[in-house]
N, C-alpha and C. Protein backbone atom coordinates (compact mmCIF):
# COMPACT_ATOMS: atom_id res chain seq x y z
N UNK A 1 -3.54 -15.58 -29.27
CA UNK A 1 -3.26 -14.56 -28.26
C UNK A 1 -2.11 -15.02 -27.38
N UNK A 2 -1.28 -13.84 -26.88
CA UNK A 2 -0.70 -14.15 -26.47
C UNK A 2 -0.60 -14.46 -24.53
N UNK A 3 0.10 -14.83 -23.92
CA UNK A 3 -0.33 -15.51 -22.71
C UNK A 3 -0.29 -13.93 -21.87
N UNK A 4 -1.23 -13.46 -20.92
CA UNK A 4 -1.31 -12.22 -20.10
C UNK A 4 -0.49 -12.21 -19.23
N UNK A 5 0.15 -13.72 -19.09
CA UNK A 5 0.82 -13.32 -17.49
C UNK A 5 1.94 -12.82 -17.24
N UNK A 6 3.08 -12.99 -18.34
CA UNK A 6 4.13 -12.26 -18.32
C UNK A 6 3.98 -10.65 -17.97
N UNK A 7 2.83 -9.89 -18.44
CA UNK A 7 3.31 -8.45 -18.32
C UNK A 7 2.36 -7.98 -17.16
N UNK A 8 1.34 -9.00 -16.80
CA UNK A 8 0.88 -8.77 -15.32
C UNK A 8 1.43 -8.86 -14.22
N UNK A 9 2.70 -9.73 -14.51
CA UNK A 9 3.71 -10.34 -13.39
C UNK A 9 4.43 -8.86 -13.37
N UNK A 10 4.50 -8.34 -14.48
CA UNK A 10 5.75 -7.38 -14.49
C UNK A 10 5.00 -6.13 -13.72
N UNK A 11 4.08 -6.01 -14.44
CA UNK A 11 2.74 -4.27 -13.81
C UNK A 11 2.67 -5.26 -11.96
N UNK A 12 2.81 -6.49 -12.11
CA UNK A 12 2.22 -6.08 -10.41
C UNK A 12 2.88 -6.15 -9.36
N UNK A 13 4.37 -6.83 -10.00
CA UNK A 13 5.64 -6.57 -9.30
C UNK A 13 6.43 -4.97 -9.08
N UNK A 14 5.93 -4.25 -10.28
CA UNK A 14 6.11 -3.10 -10.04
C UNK A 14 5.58 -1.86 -8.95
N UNK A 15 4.51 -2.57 -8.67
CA UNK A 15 3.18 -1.80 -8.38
C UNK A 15 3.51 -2.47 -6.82
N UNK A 16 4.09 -3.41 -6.37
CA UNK A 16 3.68 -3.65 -5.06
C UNK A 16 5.73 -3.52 -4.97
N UNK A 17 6.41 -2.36 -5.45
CA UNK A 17 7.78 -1.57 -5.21
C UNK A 17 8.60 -2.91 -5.50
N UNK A 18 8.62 -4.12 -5.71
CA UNK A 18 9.82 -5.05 -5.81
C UNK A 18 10.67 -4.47 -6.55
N UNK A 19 12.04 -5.03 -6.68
CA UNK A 19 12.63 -5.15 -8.08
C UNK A 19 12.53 -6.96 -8.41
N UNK A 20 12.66 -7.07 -9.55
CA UNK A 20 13.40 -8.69 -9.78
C UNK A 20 14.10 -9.38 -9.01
N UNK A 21 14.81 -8.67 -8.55
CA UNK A 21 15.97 -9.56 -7.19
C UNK A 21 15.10 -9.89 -6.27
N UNK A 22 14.48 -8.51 -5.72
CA UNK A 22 13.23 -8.67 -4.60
C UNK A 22 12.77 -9.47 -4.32
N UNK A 23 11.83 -10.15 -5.32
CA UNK A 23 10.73 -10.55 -5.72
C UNK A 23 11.50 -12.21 -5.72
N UNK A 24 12.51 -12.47 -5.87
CA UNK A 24 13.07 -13.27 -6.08
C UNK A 24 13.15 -14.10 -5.06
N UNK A 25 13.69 -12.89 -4.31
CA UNK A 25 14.58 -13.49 -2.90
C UNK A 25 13.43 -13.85 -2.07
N UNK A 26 12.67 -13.05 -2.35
CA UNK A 26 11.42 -12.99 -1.03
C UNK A 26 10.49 -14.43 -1.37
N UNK A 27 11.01 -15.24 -2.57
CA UNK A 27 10.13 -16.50 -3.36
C UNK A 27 11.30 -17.56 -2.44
N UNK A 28 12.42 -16.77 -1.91
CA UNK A 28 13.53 -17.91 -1.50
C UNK A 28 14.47 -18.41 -2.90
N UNK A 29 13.97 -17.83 -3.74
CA UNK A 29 15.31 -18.36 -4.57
C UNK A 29 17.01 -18.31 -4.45
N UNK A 30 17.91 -18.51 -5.28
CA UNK A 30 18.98 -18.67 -4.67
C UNK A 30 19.53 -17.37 -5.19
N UNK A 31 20.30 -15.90 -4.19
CA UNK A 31 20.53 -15.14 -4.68
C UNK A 31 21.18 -14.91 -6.29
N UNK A 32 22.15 -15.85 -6.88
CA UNK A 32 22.17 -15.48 -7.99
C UNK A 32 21.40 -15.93 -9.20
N UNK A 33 20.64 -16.68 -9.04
CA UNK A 33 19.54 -16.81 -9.92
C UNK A 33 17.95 -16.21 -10.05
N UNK A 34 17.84 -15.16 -8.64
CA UNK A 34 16.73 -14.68 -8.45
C UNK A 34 16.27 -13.46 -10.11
N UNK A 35 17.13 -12.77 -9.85
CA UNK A 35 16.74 -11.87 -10.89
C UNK A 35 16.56 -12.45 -12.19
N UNK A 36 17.74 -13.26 -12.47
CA UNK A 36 17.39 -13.91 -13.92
C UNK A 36 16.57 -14.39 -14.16
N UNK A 37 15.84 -15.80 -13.18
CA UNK A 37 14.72 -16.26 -13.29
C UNK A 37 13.06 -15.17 -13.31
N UNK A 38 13.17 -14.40 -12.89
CA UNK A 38 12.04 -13.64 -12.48
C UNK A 38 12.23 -13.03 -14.29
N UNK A 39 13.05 -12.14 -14.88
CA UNK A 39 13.34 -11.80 -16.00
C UNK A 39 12.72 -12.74 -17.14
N UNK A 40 13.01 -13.46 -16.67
CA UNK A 40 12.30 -14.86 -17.85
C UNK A 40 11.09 -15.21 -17.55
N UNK A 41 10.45 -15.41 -16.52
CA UNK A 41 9.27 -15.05 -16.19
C UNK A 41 8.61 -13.99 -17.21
N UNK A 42 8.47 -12.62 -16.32
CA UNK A 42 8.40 -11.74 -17.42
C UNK A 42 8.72 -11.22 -18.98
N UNK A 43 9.68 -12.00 -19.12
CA UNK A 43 9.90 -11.84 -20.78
C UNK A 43 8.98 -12.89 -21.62
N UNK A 44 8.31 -13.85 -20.38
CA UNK A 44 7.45 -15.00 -21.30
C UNK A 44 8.40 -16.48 -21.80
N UNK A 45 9.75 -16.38 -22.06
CA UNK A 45 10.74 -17.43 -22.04
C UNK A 45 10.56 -18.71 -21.05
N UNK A 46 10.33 -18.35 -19.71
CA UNK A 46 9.84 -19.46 -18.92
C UNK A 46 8.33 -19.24 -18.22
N UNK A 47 7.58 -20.27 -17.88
CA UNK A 47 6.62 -19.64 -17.38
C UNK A 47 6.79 -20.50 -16.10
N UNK A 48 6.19 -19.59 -15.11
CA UNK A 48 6.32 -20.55 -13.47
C UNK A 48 5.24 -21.42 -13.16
N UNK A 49 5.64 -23.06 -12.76
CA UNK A 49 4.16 -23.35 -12.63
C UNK A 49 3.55 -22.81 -11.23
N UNK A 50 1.87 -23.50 -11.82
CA UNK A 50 0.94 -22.93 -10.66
C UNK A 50 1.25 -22.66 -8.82
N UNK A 51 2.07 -23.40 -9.06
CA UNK A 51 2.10 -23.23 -7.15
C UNK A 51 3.22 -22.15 -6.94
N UNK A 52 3.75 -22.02 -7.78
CA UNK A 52 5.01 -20.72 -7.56
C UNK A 52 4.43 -19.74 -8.07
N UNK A 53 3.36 -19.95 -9.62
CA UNK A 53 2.30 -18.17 -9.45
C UNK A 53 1.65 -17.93 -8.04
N UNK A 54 1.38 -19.08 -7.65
CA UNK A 54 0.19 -19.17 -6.42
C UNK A 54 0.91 -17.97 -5.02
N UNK A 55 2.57 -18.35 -5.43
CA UNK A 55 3.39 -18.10 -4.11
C UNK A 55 3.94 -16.71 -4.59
N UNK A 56 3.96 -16.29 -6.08
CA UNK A 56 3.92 -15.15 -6.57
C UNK A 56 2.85 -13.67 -6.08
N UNK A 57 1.75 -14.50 -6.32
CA UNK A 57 0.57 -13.55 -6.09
C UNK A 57 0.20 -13.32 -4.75
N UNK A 58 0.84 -14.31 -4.02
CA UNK A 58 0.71 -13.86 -2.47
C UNK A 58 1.46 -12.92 -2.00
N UNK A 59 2.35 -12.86 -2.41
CA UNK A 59 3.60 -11.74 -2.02
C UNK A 59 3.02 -10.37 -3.13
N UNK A 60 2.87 -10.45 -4.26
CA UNK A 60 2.38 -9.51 -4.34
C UNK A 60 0.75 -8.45 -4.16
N UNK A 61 0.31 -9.41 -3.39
CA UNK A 61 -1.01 -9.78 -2.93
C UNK A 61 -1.98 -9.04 -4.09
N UNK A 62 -2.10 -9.72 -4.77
CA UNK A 62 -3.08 -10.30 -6.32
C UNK A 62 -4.07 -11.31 -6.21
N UNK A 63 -4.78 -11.89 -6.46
CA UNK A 63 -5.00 -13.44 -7.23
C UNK A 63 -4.44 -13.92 -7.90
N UNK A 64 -4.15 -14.94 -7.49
CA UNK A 64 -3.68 -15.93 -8.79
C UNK A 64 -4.55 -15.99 -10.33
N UNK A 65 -5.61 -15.67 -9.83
CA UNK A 65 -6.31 -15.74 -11.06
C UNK A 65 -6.18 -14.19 -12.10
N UNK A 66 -5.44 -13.55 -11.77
CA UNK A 66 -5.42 -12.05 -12.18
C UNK A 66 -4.44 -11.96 -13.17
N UNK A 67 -3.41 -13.32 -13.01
CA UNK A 67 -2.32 -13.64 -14.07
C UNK A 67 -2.41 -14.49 -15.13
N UNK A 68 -4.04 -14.69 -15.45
CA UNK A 68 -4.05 -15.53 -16.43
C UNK A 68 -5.69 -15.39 -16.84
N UNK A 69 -6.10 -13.97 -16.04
CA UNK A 69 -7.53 -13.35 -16.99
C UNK A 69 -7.08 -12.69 -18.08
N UNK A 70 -7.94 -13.18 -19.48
CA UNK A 70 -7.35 -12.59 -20.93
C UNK A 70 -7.96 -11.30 -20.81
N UNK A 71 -8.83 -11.11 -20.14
CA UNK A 71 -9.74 -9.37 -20.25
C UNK A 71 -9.33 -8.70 -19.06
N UNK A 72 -8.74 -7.37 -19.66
CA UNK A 72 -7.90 -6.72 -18.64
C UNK A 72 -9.07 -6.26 -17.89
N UNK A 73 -10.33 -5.60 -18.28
CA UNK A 73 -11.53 -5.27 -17.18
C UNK A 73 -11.57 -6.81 -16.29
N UNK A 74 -12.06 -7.93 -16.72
CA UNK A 74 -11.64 -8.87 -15.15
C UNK A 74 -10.64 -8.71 -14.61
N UNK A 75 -9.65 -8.65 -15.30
CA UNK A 75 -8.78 -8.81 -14.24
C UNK A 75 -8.26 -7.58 -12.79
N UNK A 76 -8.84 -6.47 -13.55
CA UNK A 76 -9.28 -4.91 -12.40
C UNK A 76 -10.17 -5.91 -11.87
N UNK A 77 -11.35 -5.74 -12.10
CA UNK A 77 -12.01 -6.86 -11.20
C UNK A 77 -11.76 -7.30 -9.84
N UNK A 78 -10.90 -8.84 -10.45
CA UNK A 78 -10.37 -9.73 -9.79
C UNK A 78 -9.83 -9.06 -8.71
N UNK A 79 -8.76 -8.02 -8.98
CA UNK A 79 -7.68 -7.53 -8.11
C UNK A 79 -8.87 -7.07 -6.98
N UNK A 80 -9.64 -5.73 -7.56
CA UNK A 80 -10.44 -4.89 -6.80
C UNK A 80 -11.57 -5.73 -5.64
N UNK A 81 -11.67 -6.55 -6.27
CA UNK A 81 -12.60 -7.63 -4.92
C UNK A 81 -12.05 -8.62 -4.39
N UNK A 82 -10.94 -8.47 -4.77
CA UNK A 82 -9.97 -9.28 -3.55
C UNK A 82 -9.57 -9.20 -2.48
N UNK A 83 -9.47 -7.09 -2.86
CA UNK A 83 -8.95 -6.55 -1.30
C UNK A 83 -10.46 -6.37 -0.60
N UNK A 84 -11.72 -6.61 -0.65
CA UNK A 84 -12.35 -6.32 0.03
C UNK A 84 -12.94 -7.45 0.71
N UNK A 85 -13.19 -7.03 2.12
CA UNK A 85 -13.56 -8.21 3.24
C UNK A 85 -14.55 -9.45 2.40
N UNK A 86 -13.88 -10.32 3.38
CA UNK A 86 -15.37 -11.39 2.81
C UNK A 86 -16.64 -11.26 2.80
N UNK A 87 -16.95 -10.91 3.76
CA UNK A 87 -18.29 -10.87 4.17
C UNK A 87 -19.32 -9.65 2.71
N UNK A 88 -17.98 -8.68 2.17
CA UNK A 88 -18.24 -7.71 1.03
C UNK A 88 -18.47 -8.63 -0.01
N UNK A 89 -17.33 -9.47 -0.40
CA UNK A 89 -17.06 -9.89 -1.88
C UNK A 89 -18.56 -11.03 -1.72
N UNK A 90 -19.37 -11.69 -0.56
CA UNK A 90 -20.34 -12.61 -0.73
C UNK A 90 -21.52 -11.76 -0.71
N UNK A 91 -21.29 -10.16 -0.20
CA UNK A 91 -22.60 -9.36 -0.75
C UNK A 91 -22.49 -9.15 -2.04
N UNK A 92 -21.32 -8.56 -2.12
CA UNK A 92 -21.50 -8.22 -4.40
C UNK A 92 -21.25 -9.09 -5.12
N UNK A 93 -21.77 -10.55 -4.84
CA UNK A 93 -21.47 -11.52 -5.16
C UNK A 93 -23.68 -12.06 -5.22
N UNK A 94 -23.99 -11.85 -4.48
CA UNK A 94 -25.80 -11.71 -4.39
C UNK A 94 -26.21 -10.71 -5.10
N UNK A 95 -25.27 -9.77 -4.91
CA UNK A 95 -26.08 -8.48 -6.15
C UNK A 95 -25.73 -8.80 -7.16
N UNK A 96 -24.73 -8.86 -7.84
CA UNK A 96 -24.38 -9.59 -9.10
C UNK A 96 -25.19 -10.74 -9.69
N UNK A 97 -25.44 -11.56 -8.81
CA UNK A 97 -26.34 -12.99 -9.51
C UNK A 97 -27.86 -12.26 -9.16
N UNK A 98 -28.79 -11.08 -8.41
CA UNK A 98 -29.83 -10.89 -8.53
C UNK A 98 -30.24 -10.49 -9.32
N UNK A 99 -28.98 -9.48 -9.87
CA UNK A 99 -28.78 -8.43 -11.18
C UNK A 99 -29.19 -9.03 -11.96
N UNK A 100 -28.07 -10.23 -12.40
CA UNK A 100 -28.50 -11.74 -13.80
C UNK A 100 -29.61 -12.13 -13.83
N UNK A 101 -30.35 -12.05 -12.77
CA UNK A 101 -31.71 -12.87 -12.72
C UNK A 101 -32.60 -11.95 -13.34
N UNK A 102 -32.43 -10.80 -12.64
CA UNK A 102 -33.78 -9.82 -12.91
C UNK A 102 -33.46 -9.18 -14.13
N UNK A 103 -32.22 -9.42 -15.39
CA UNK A 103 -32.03 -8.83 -16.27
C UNK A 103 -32.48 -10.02 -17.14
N UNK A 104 -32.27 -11.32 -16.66
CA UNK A 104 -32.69 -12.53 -17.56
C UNK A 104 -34.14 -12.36 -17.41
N UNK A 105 -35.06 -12.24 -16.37
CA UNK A 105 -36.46 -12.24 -16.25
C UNK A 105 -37.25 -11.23 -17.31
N UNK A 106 -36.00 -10.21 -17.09
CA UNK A 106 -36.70 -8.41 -17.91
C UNK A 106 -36.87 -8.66 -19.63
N UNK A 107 -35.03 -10.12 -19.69
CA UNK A 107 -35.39 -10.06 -21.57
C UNK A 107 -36.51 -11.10 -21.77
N UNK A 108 -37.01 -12.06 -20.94
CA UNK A 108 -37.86 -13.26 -20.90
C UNK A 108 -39.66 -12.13 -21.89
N UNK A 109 -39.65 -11.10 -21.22
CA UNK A 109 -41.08 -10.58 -21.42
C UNK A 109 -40.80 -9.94 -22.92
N UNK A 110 -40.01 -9.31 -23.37
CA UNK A 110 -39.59 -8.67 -24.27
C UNK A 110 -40.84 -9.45 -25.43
């Protein structure tokens, strides 16, 4: 398989209005290498390491982890409980593991 993050970089740079230059400049790169580098990024040719996805996904306010889930349902996910308060993501975070429990307990009797 191939790596997800190239065309997540691209859908979420799009999605939060950058262009390539944008996205570039706003990383501090040096104006004439912003676009190119970001291009290669997205084409998969270079990949950025972790602390520049890290500085990626902040600006486009993502997870970092959203650029390198292989299942596009996590990675909706990821995005979708990111934007919600903390105090949310550690409630559906108890419902989720009560869920596991009481669905593991339900196949236990079977």
């Amino acid at each position: 398989m191939d790596t997800p993050t190239p065309a997540r970089l691209k859908a979420a740079r799009k999605a939060s209005g950058f262009t390539q230059q944008q996205l570039g400049l706003a990383l501090g790169m040096e104006p004439n290498t912003a676009s190119a580098r970001m291009n290669q990024y997205e084409k998969g040719k270079h990949a950025p390491d972790f602390l520049t996805m890290k500085r990626i996904a902040e600006k486009l306010n993502v997870p970092v982890a959203y650029f390198y889930c292989e299942e596009e349902t996590l990675a909706e996910l990821l995005c979708a409980i990111s934007k919600l308060p903390l105090s949310s993501q550690e409630e559906l975070l108890e419902e989720l593991k009560n869920a596991d429990l009481t669905e593991a307990k339900s196949g236990d009797r079977r």
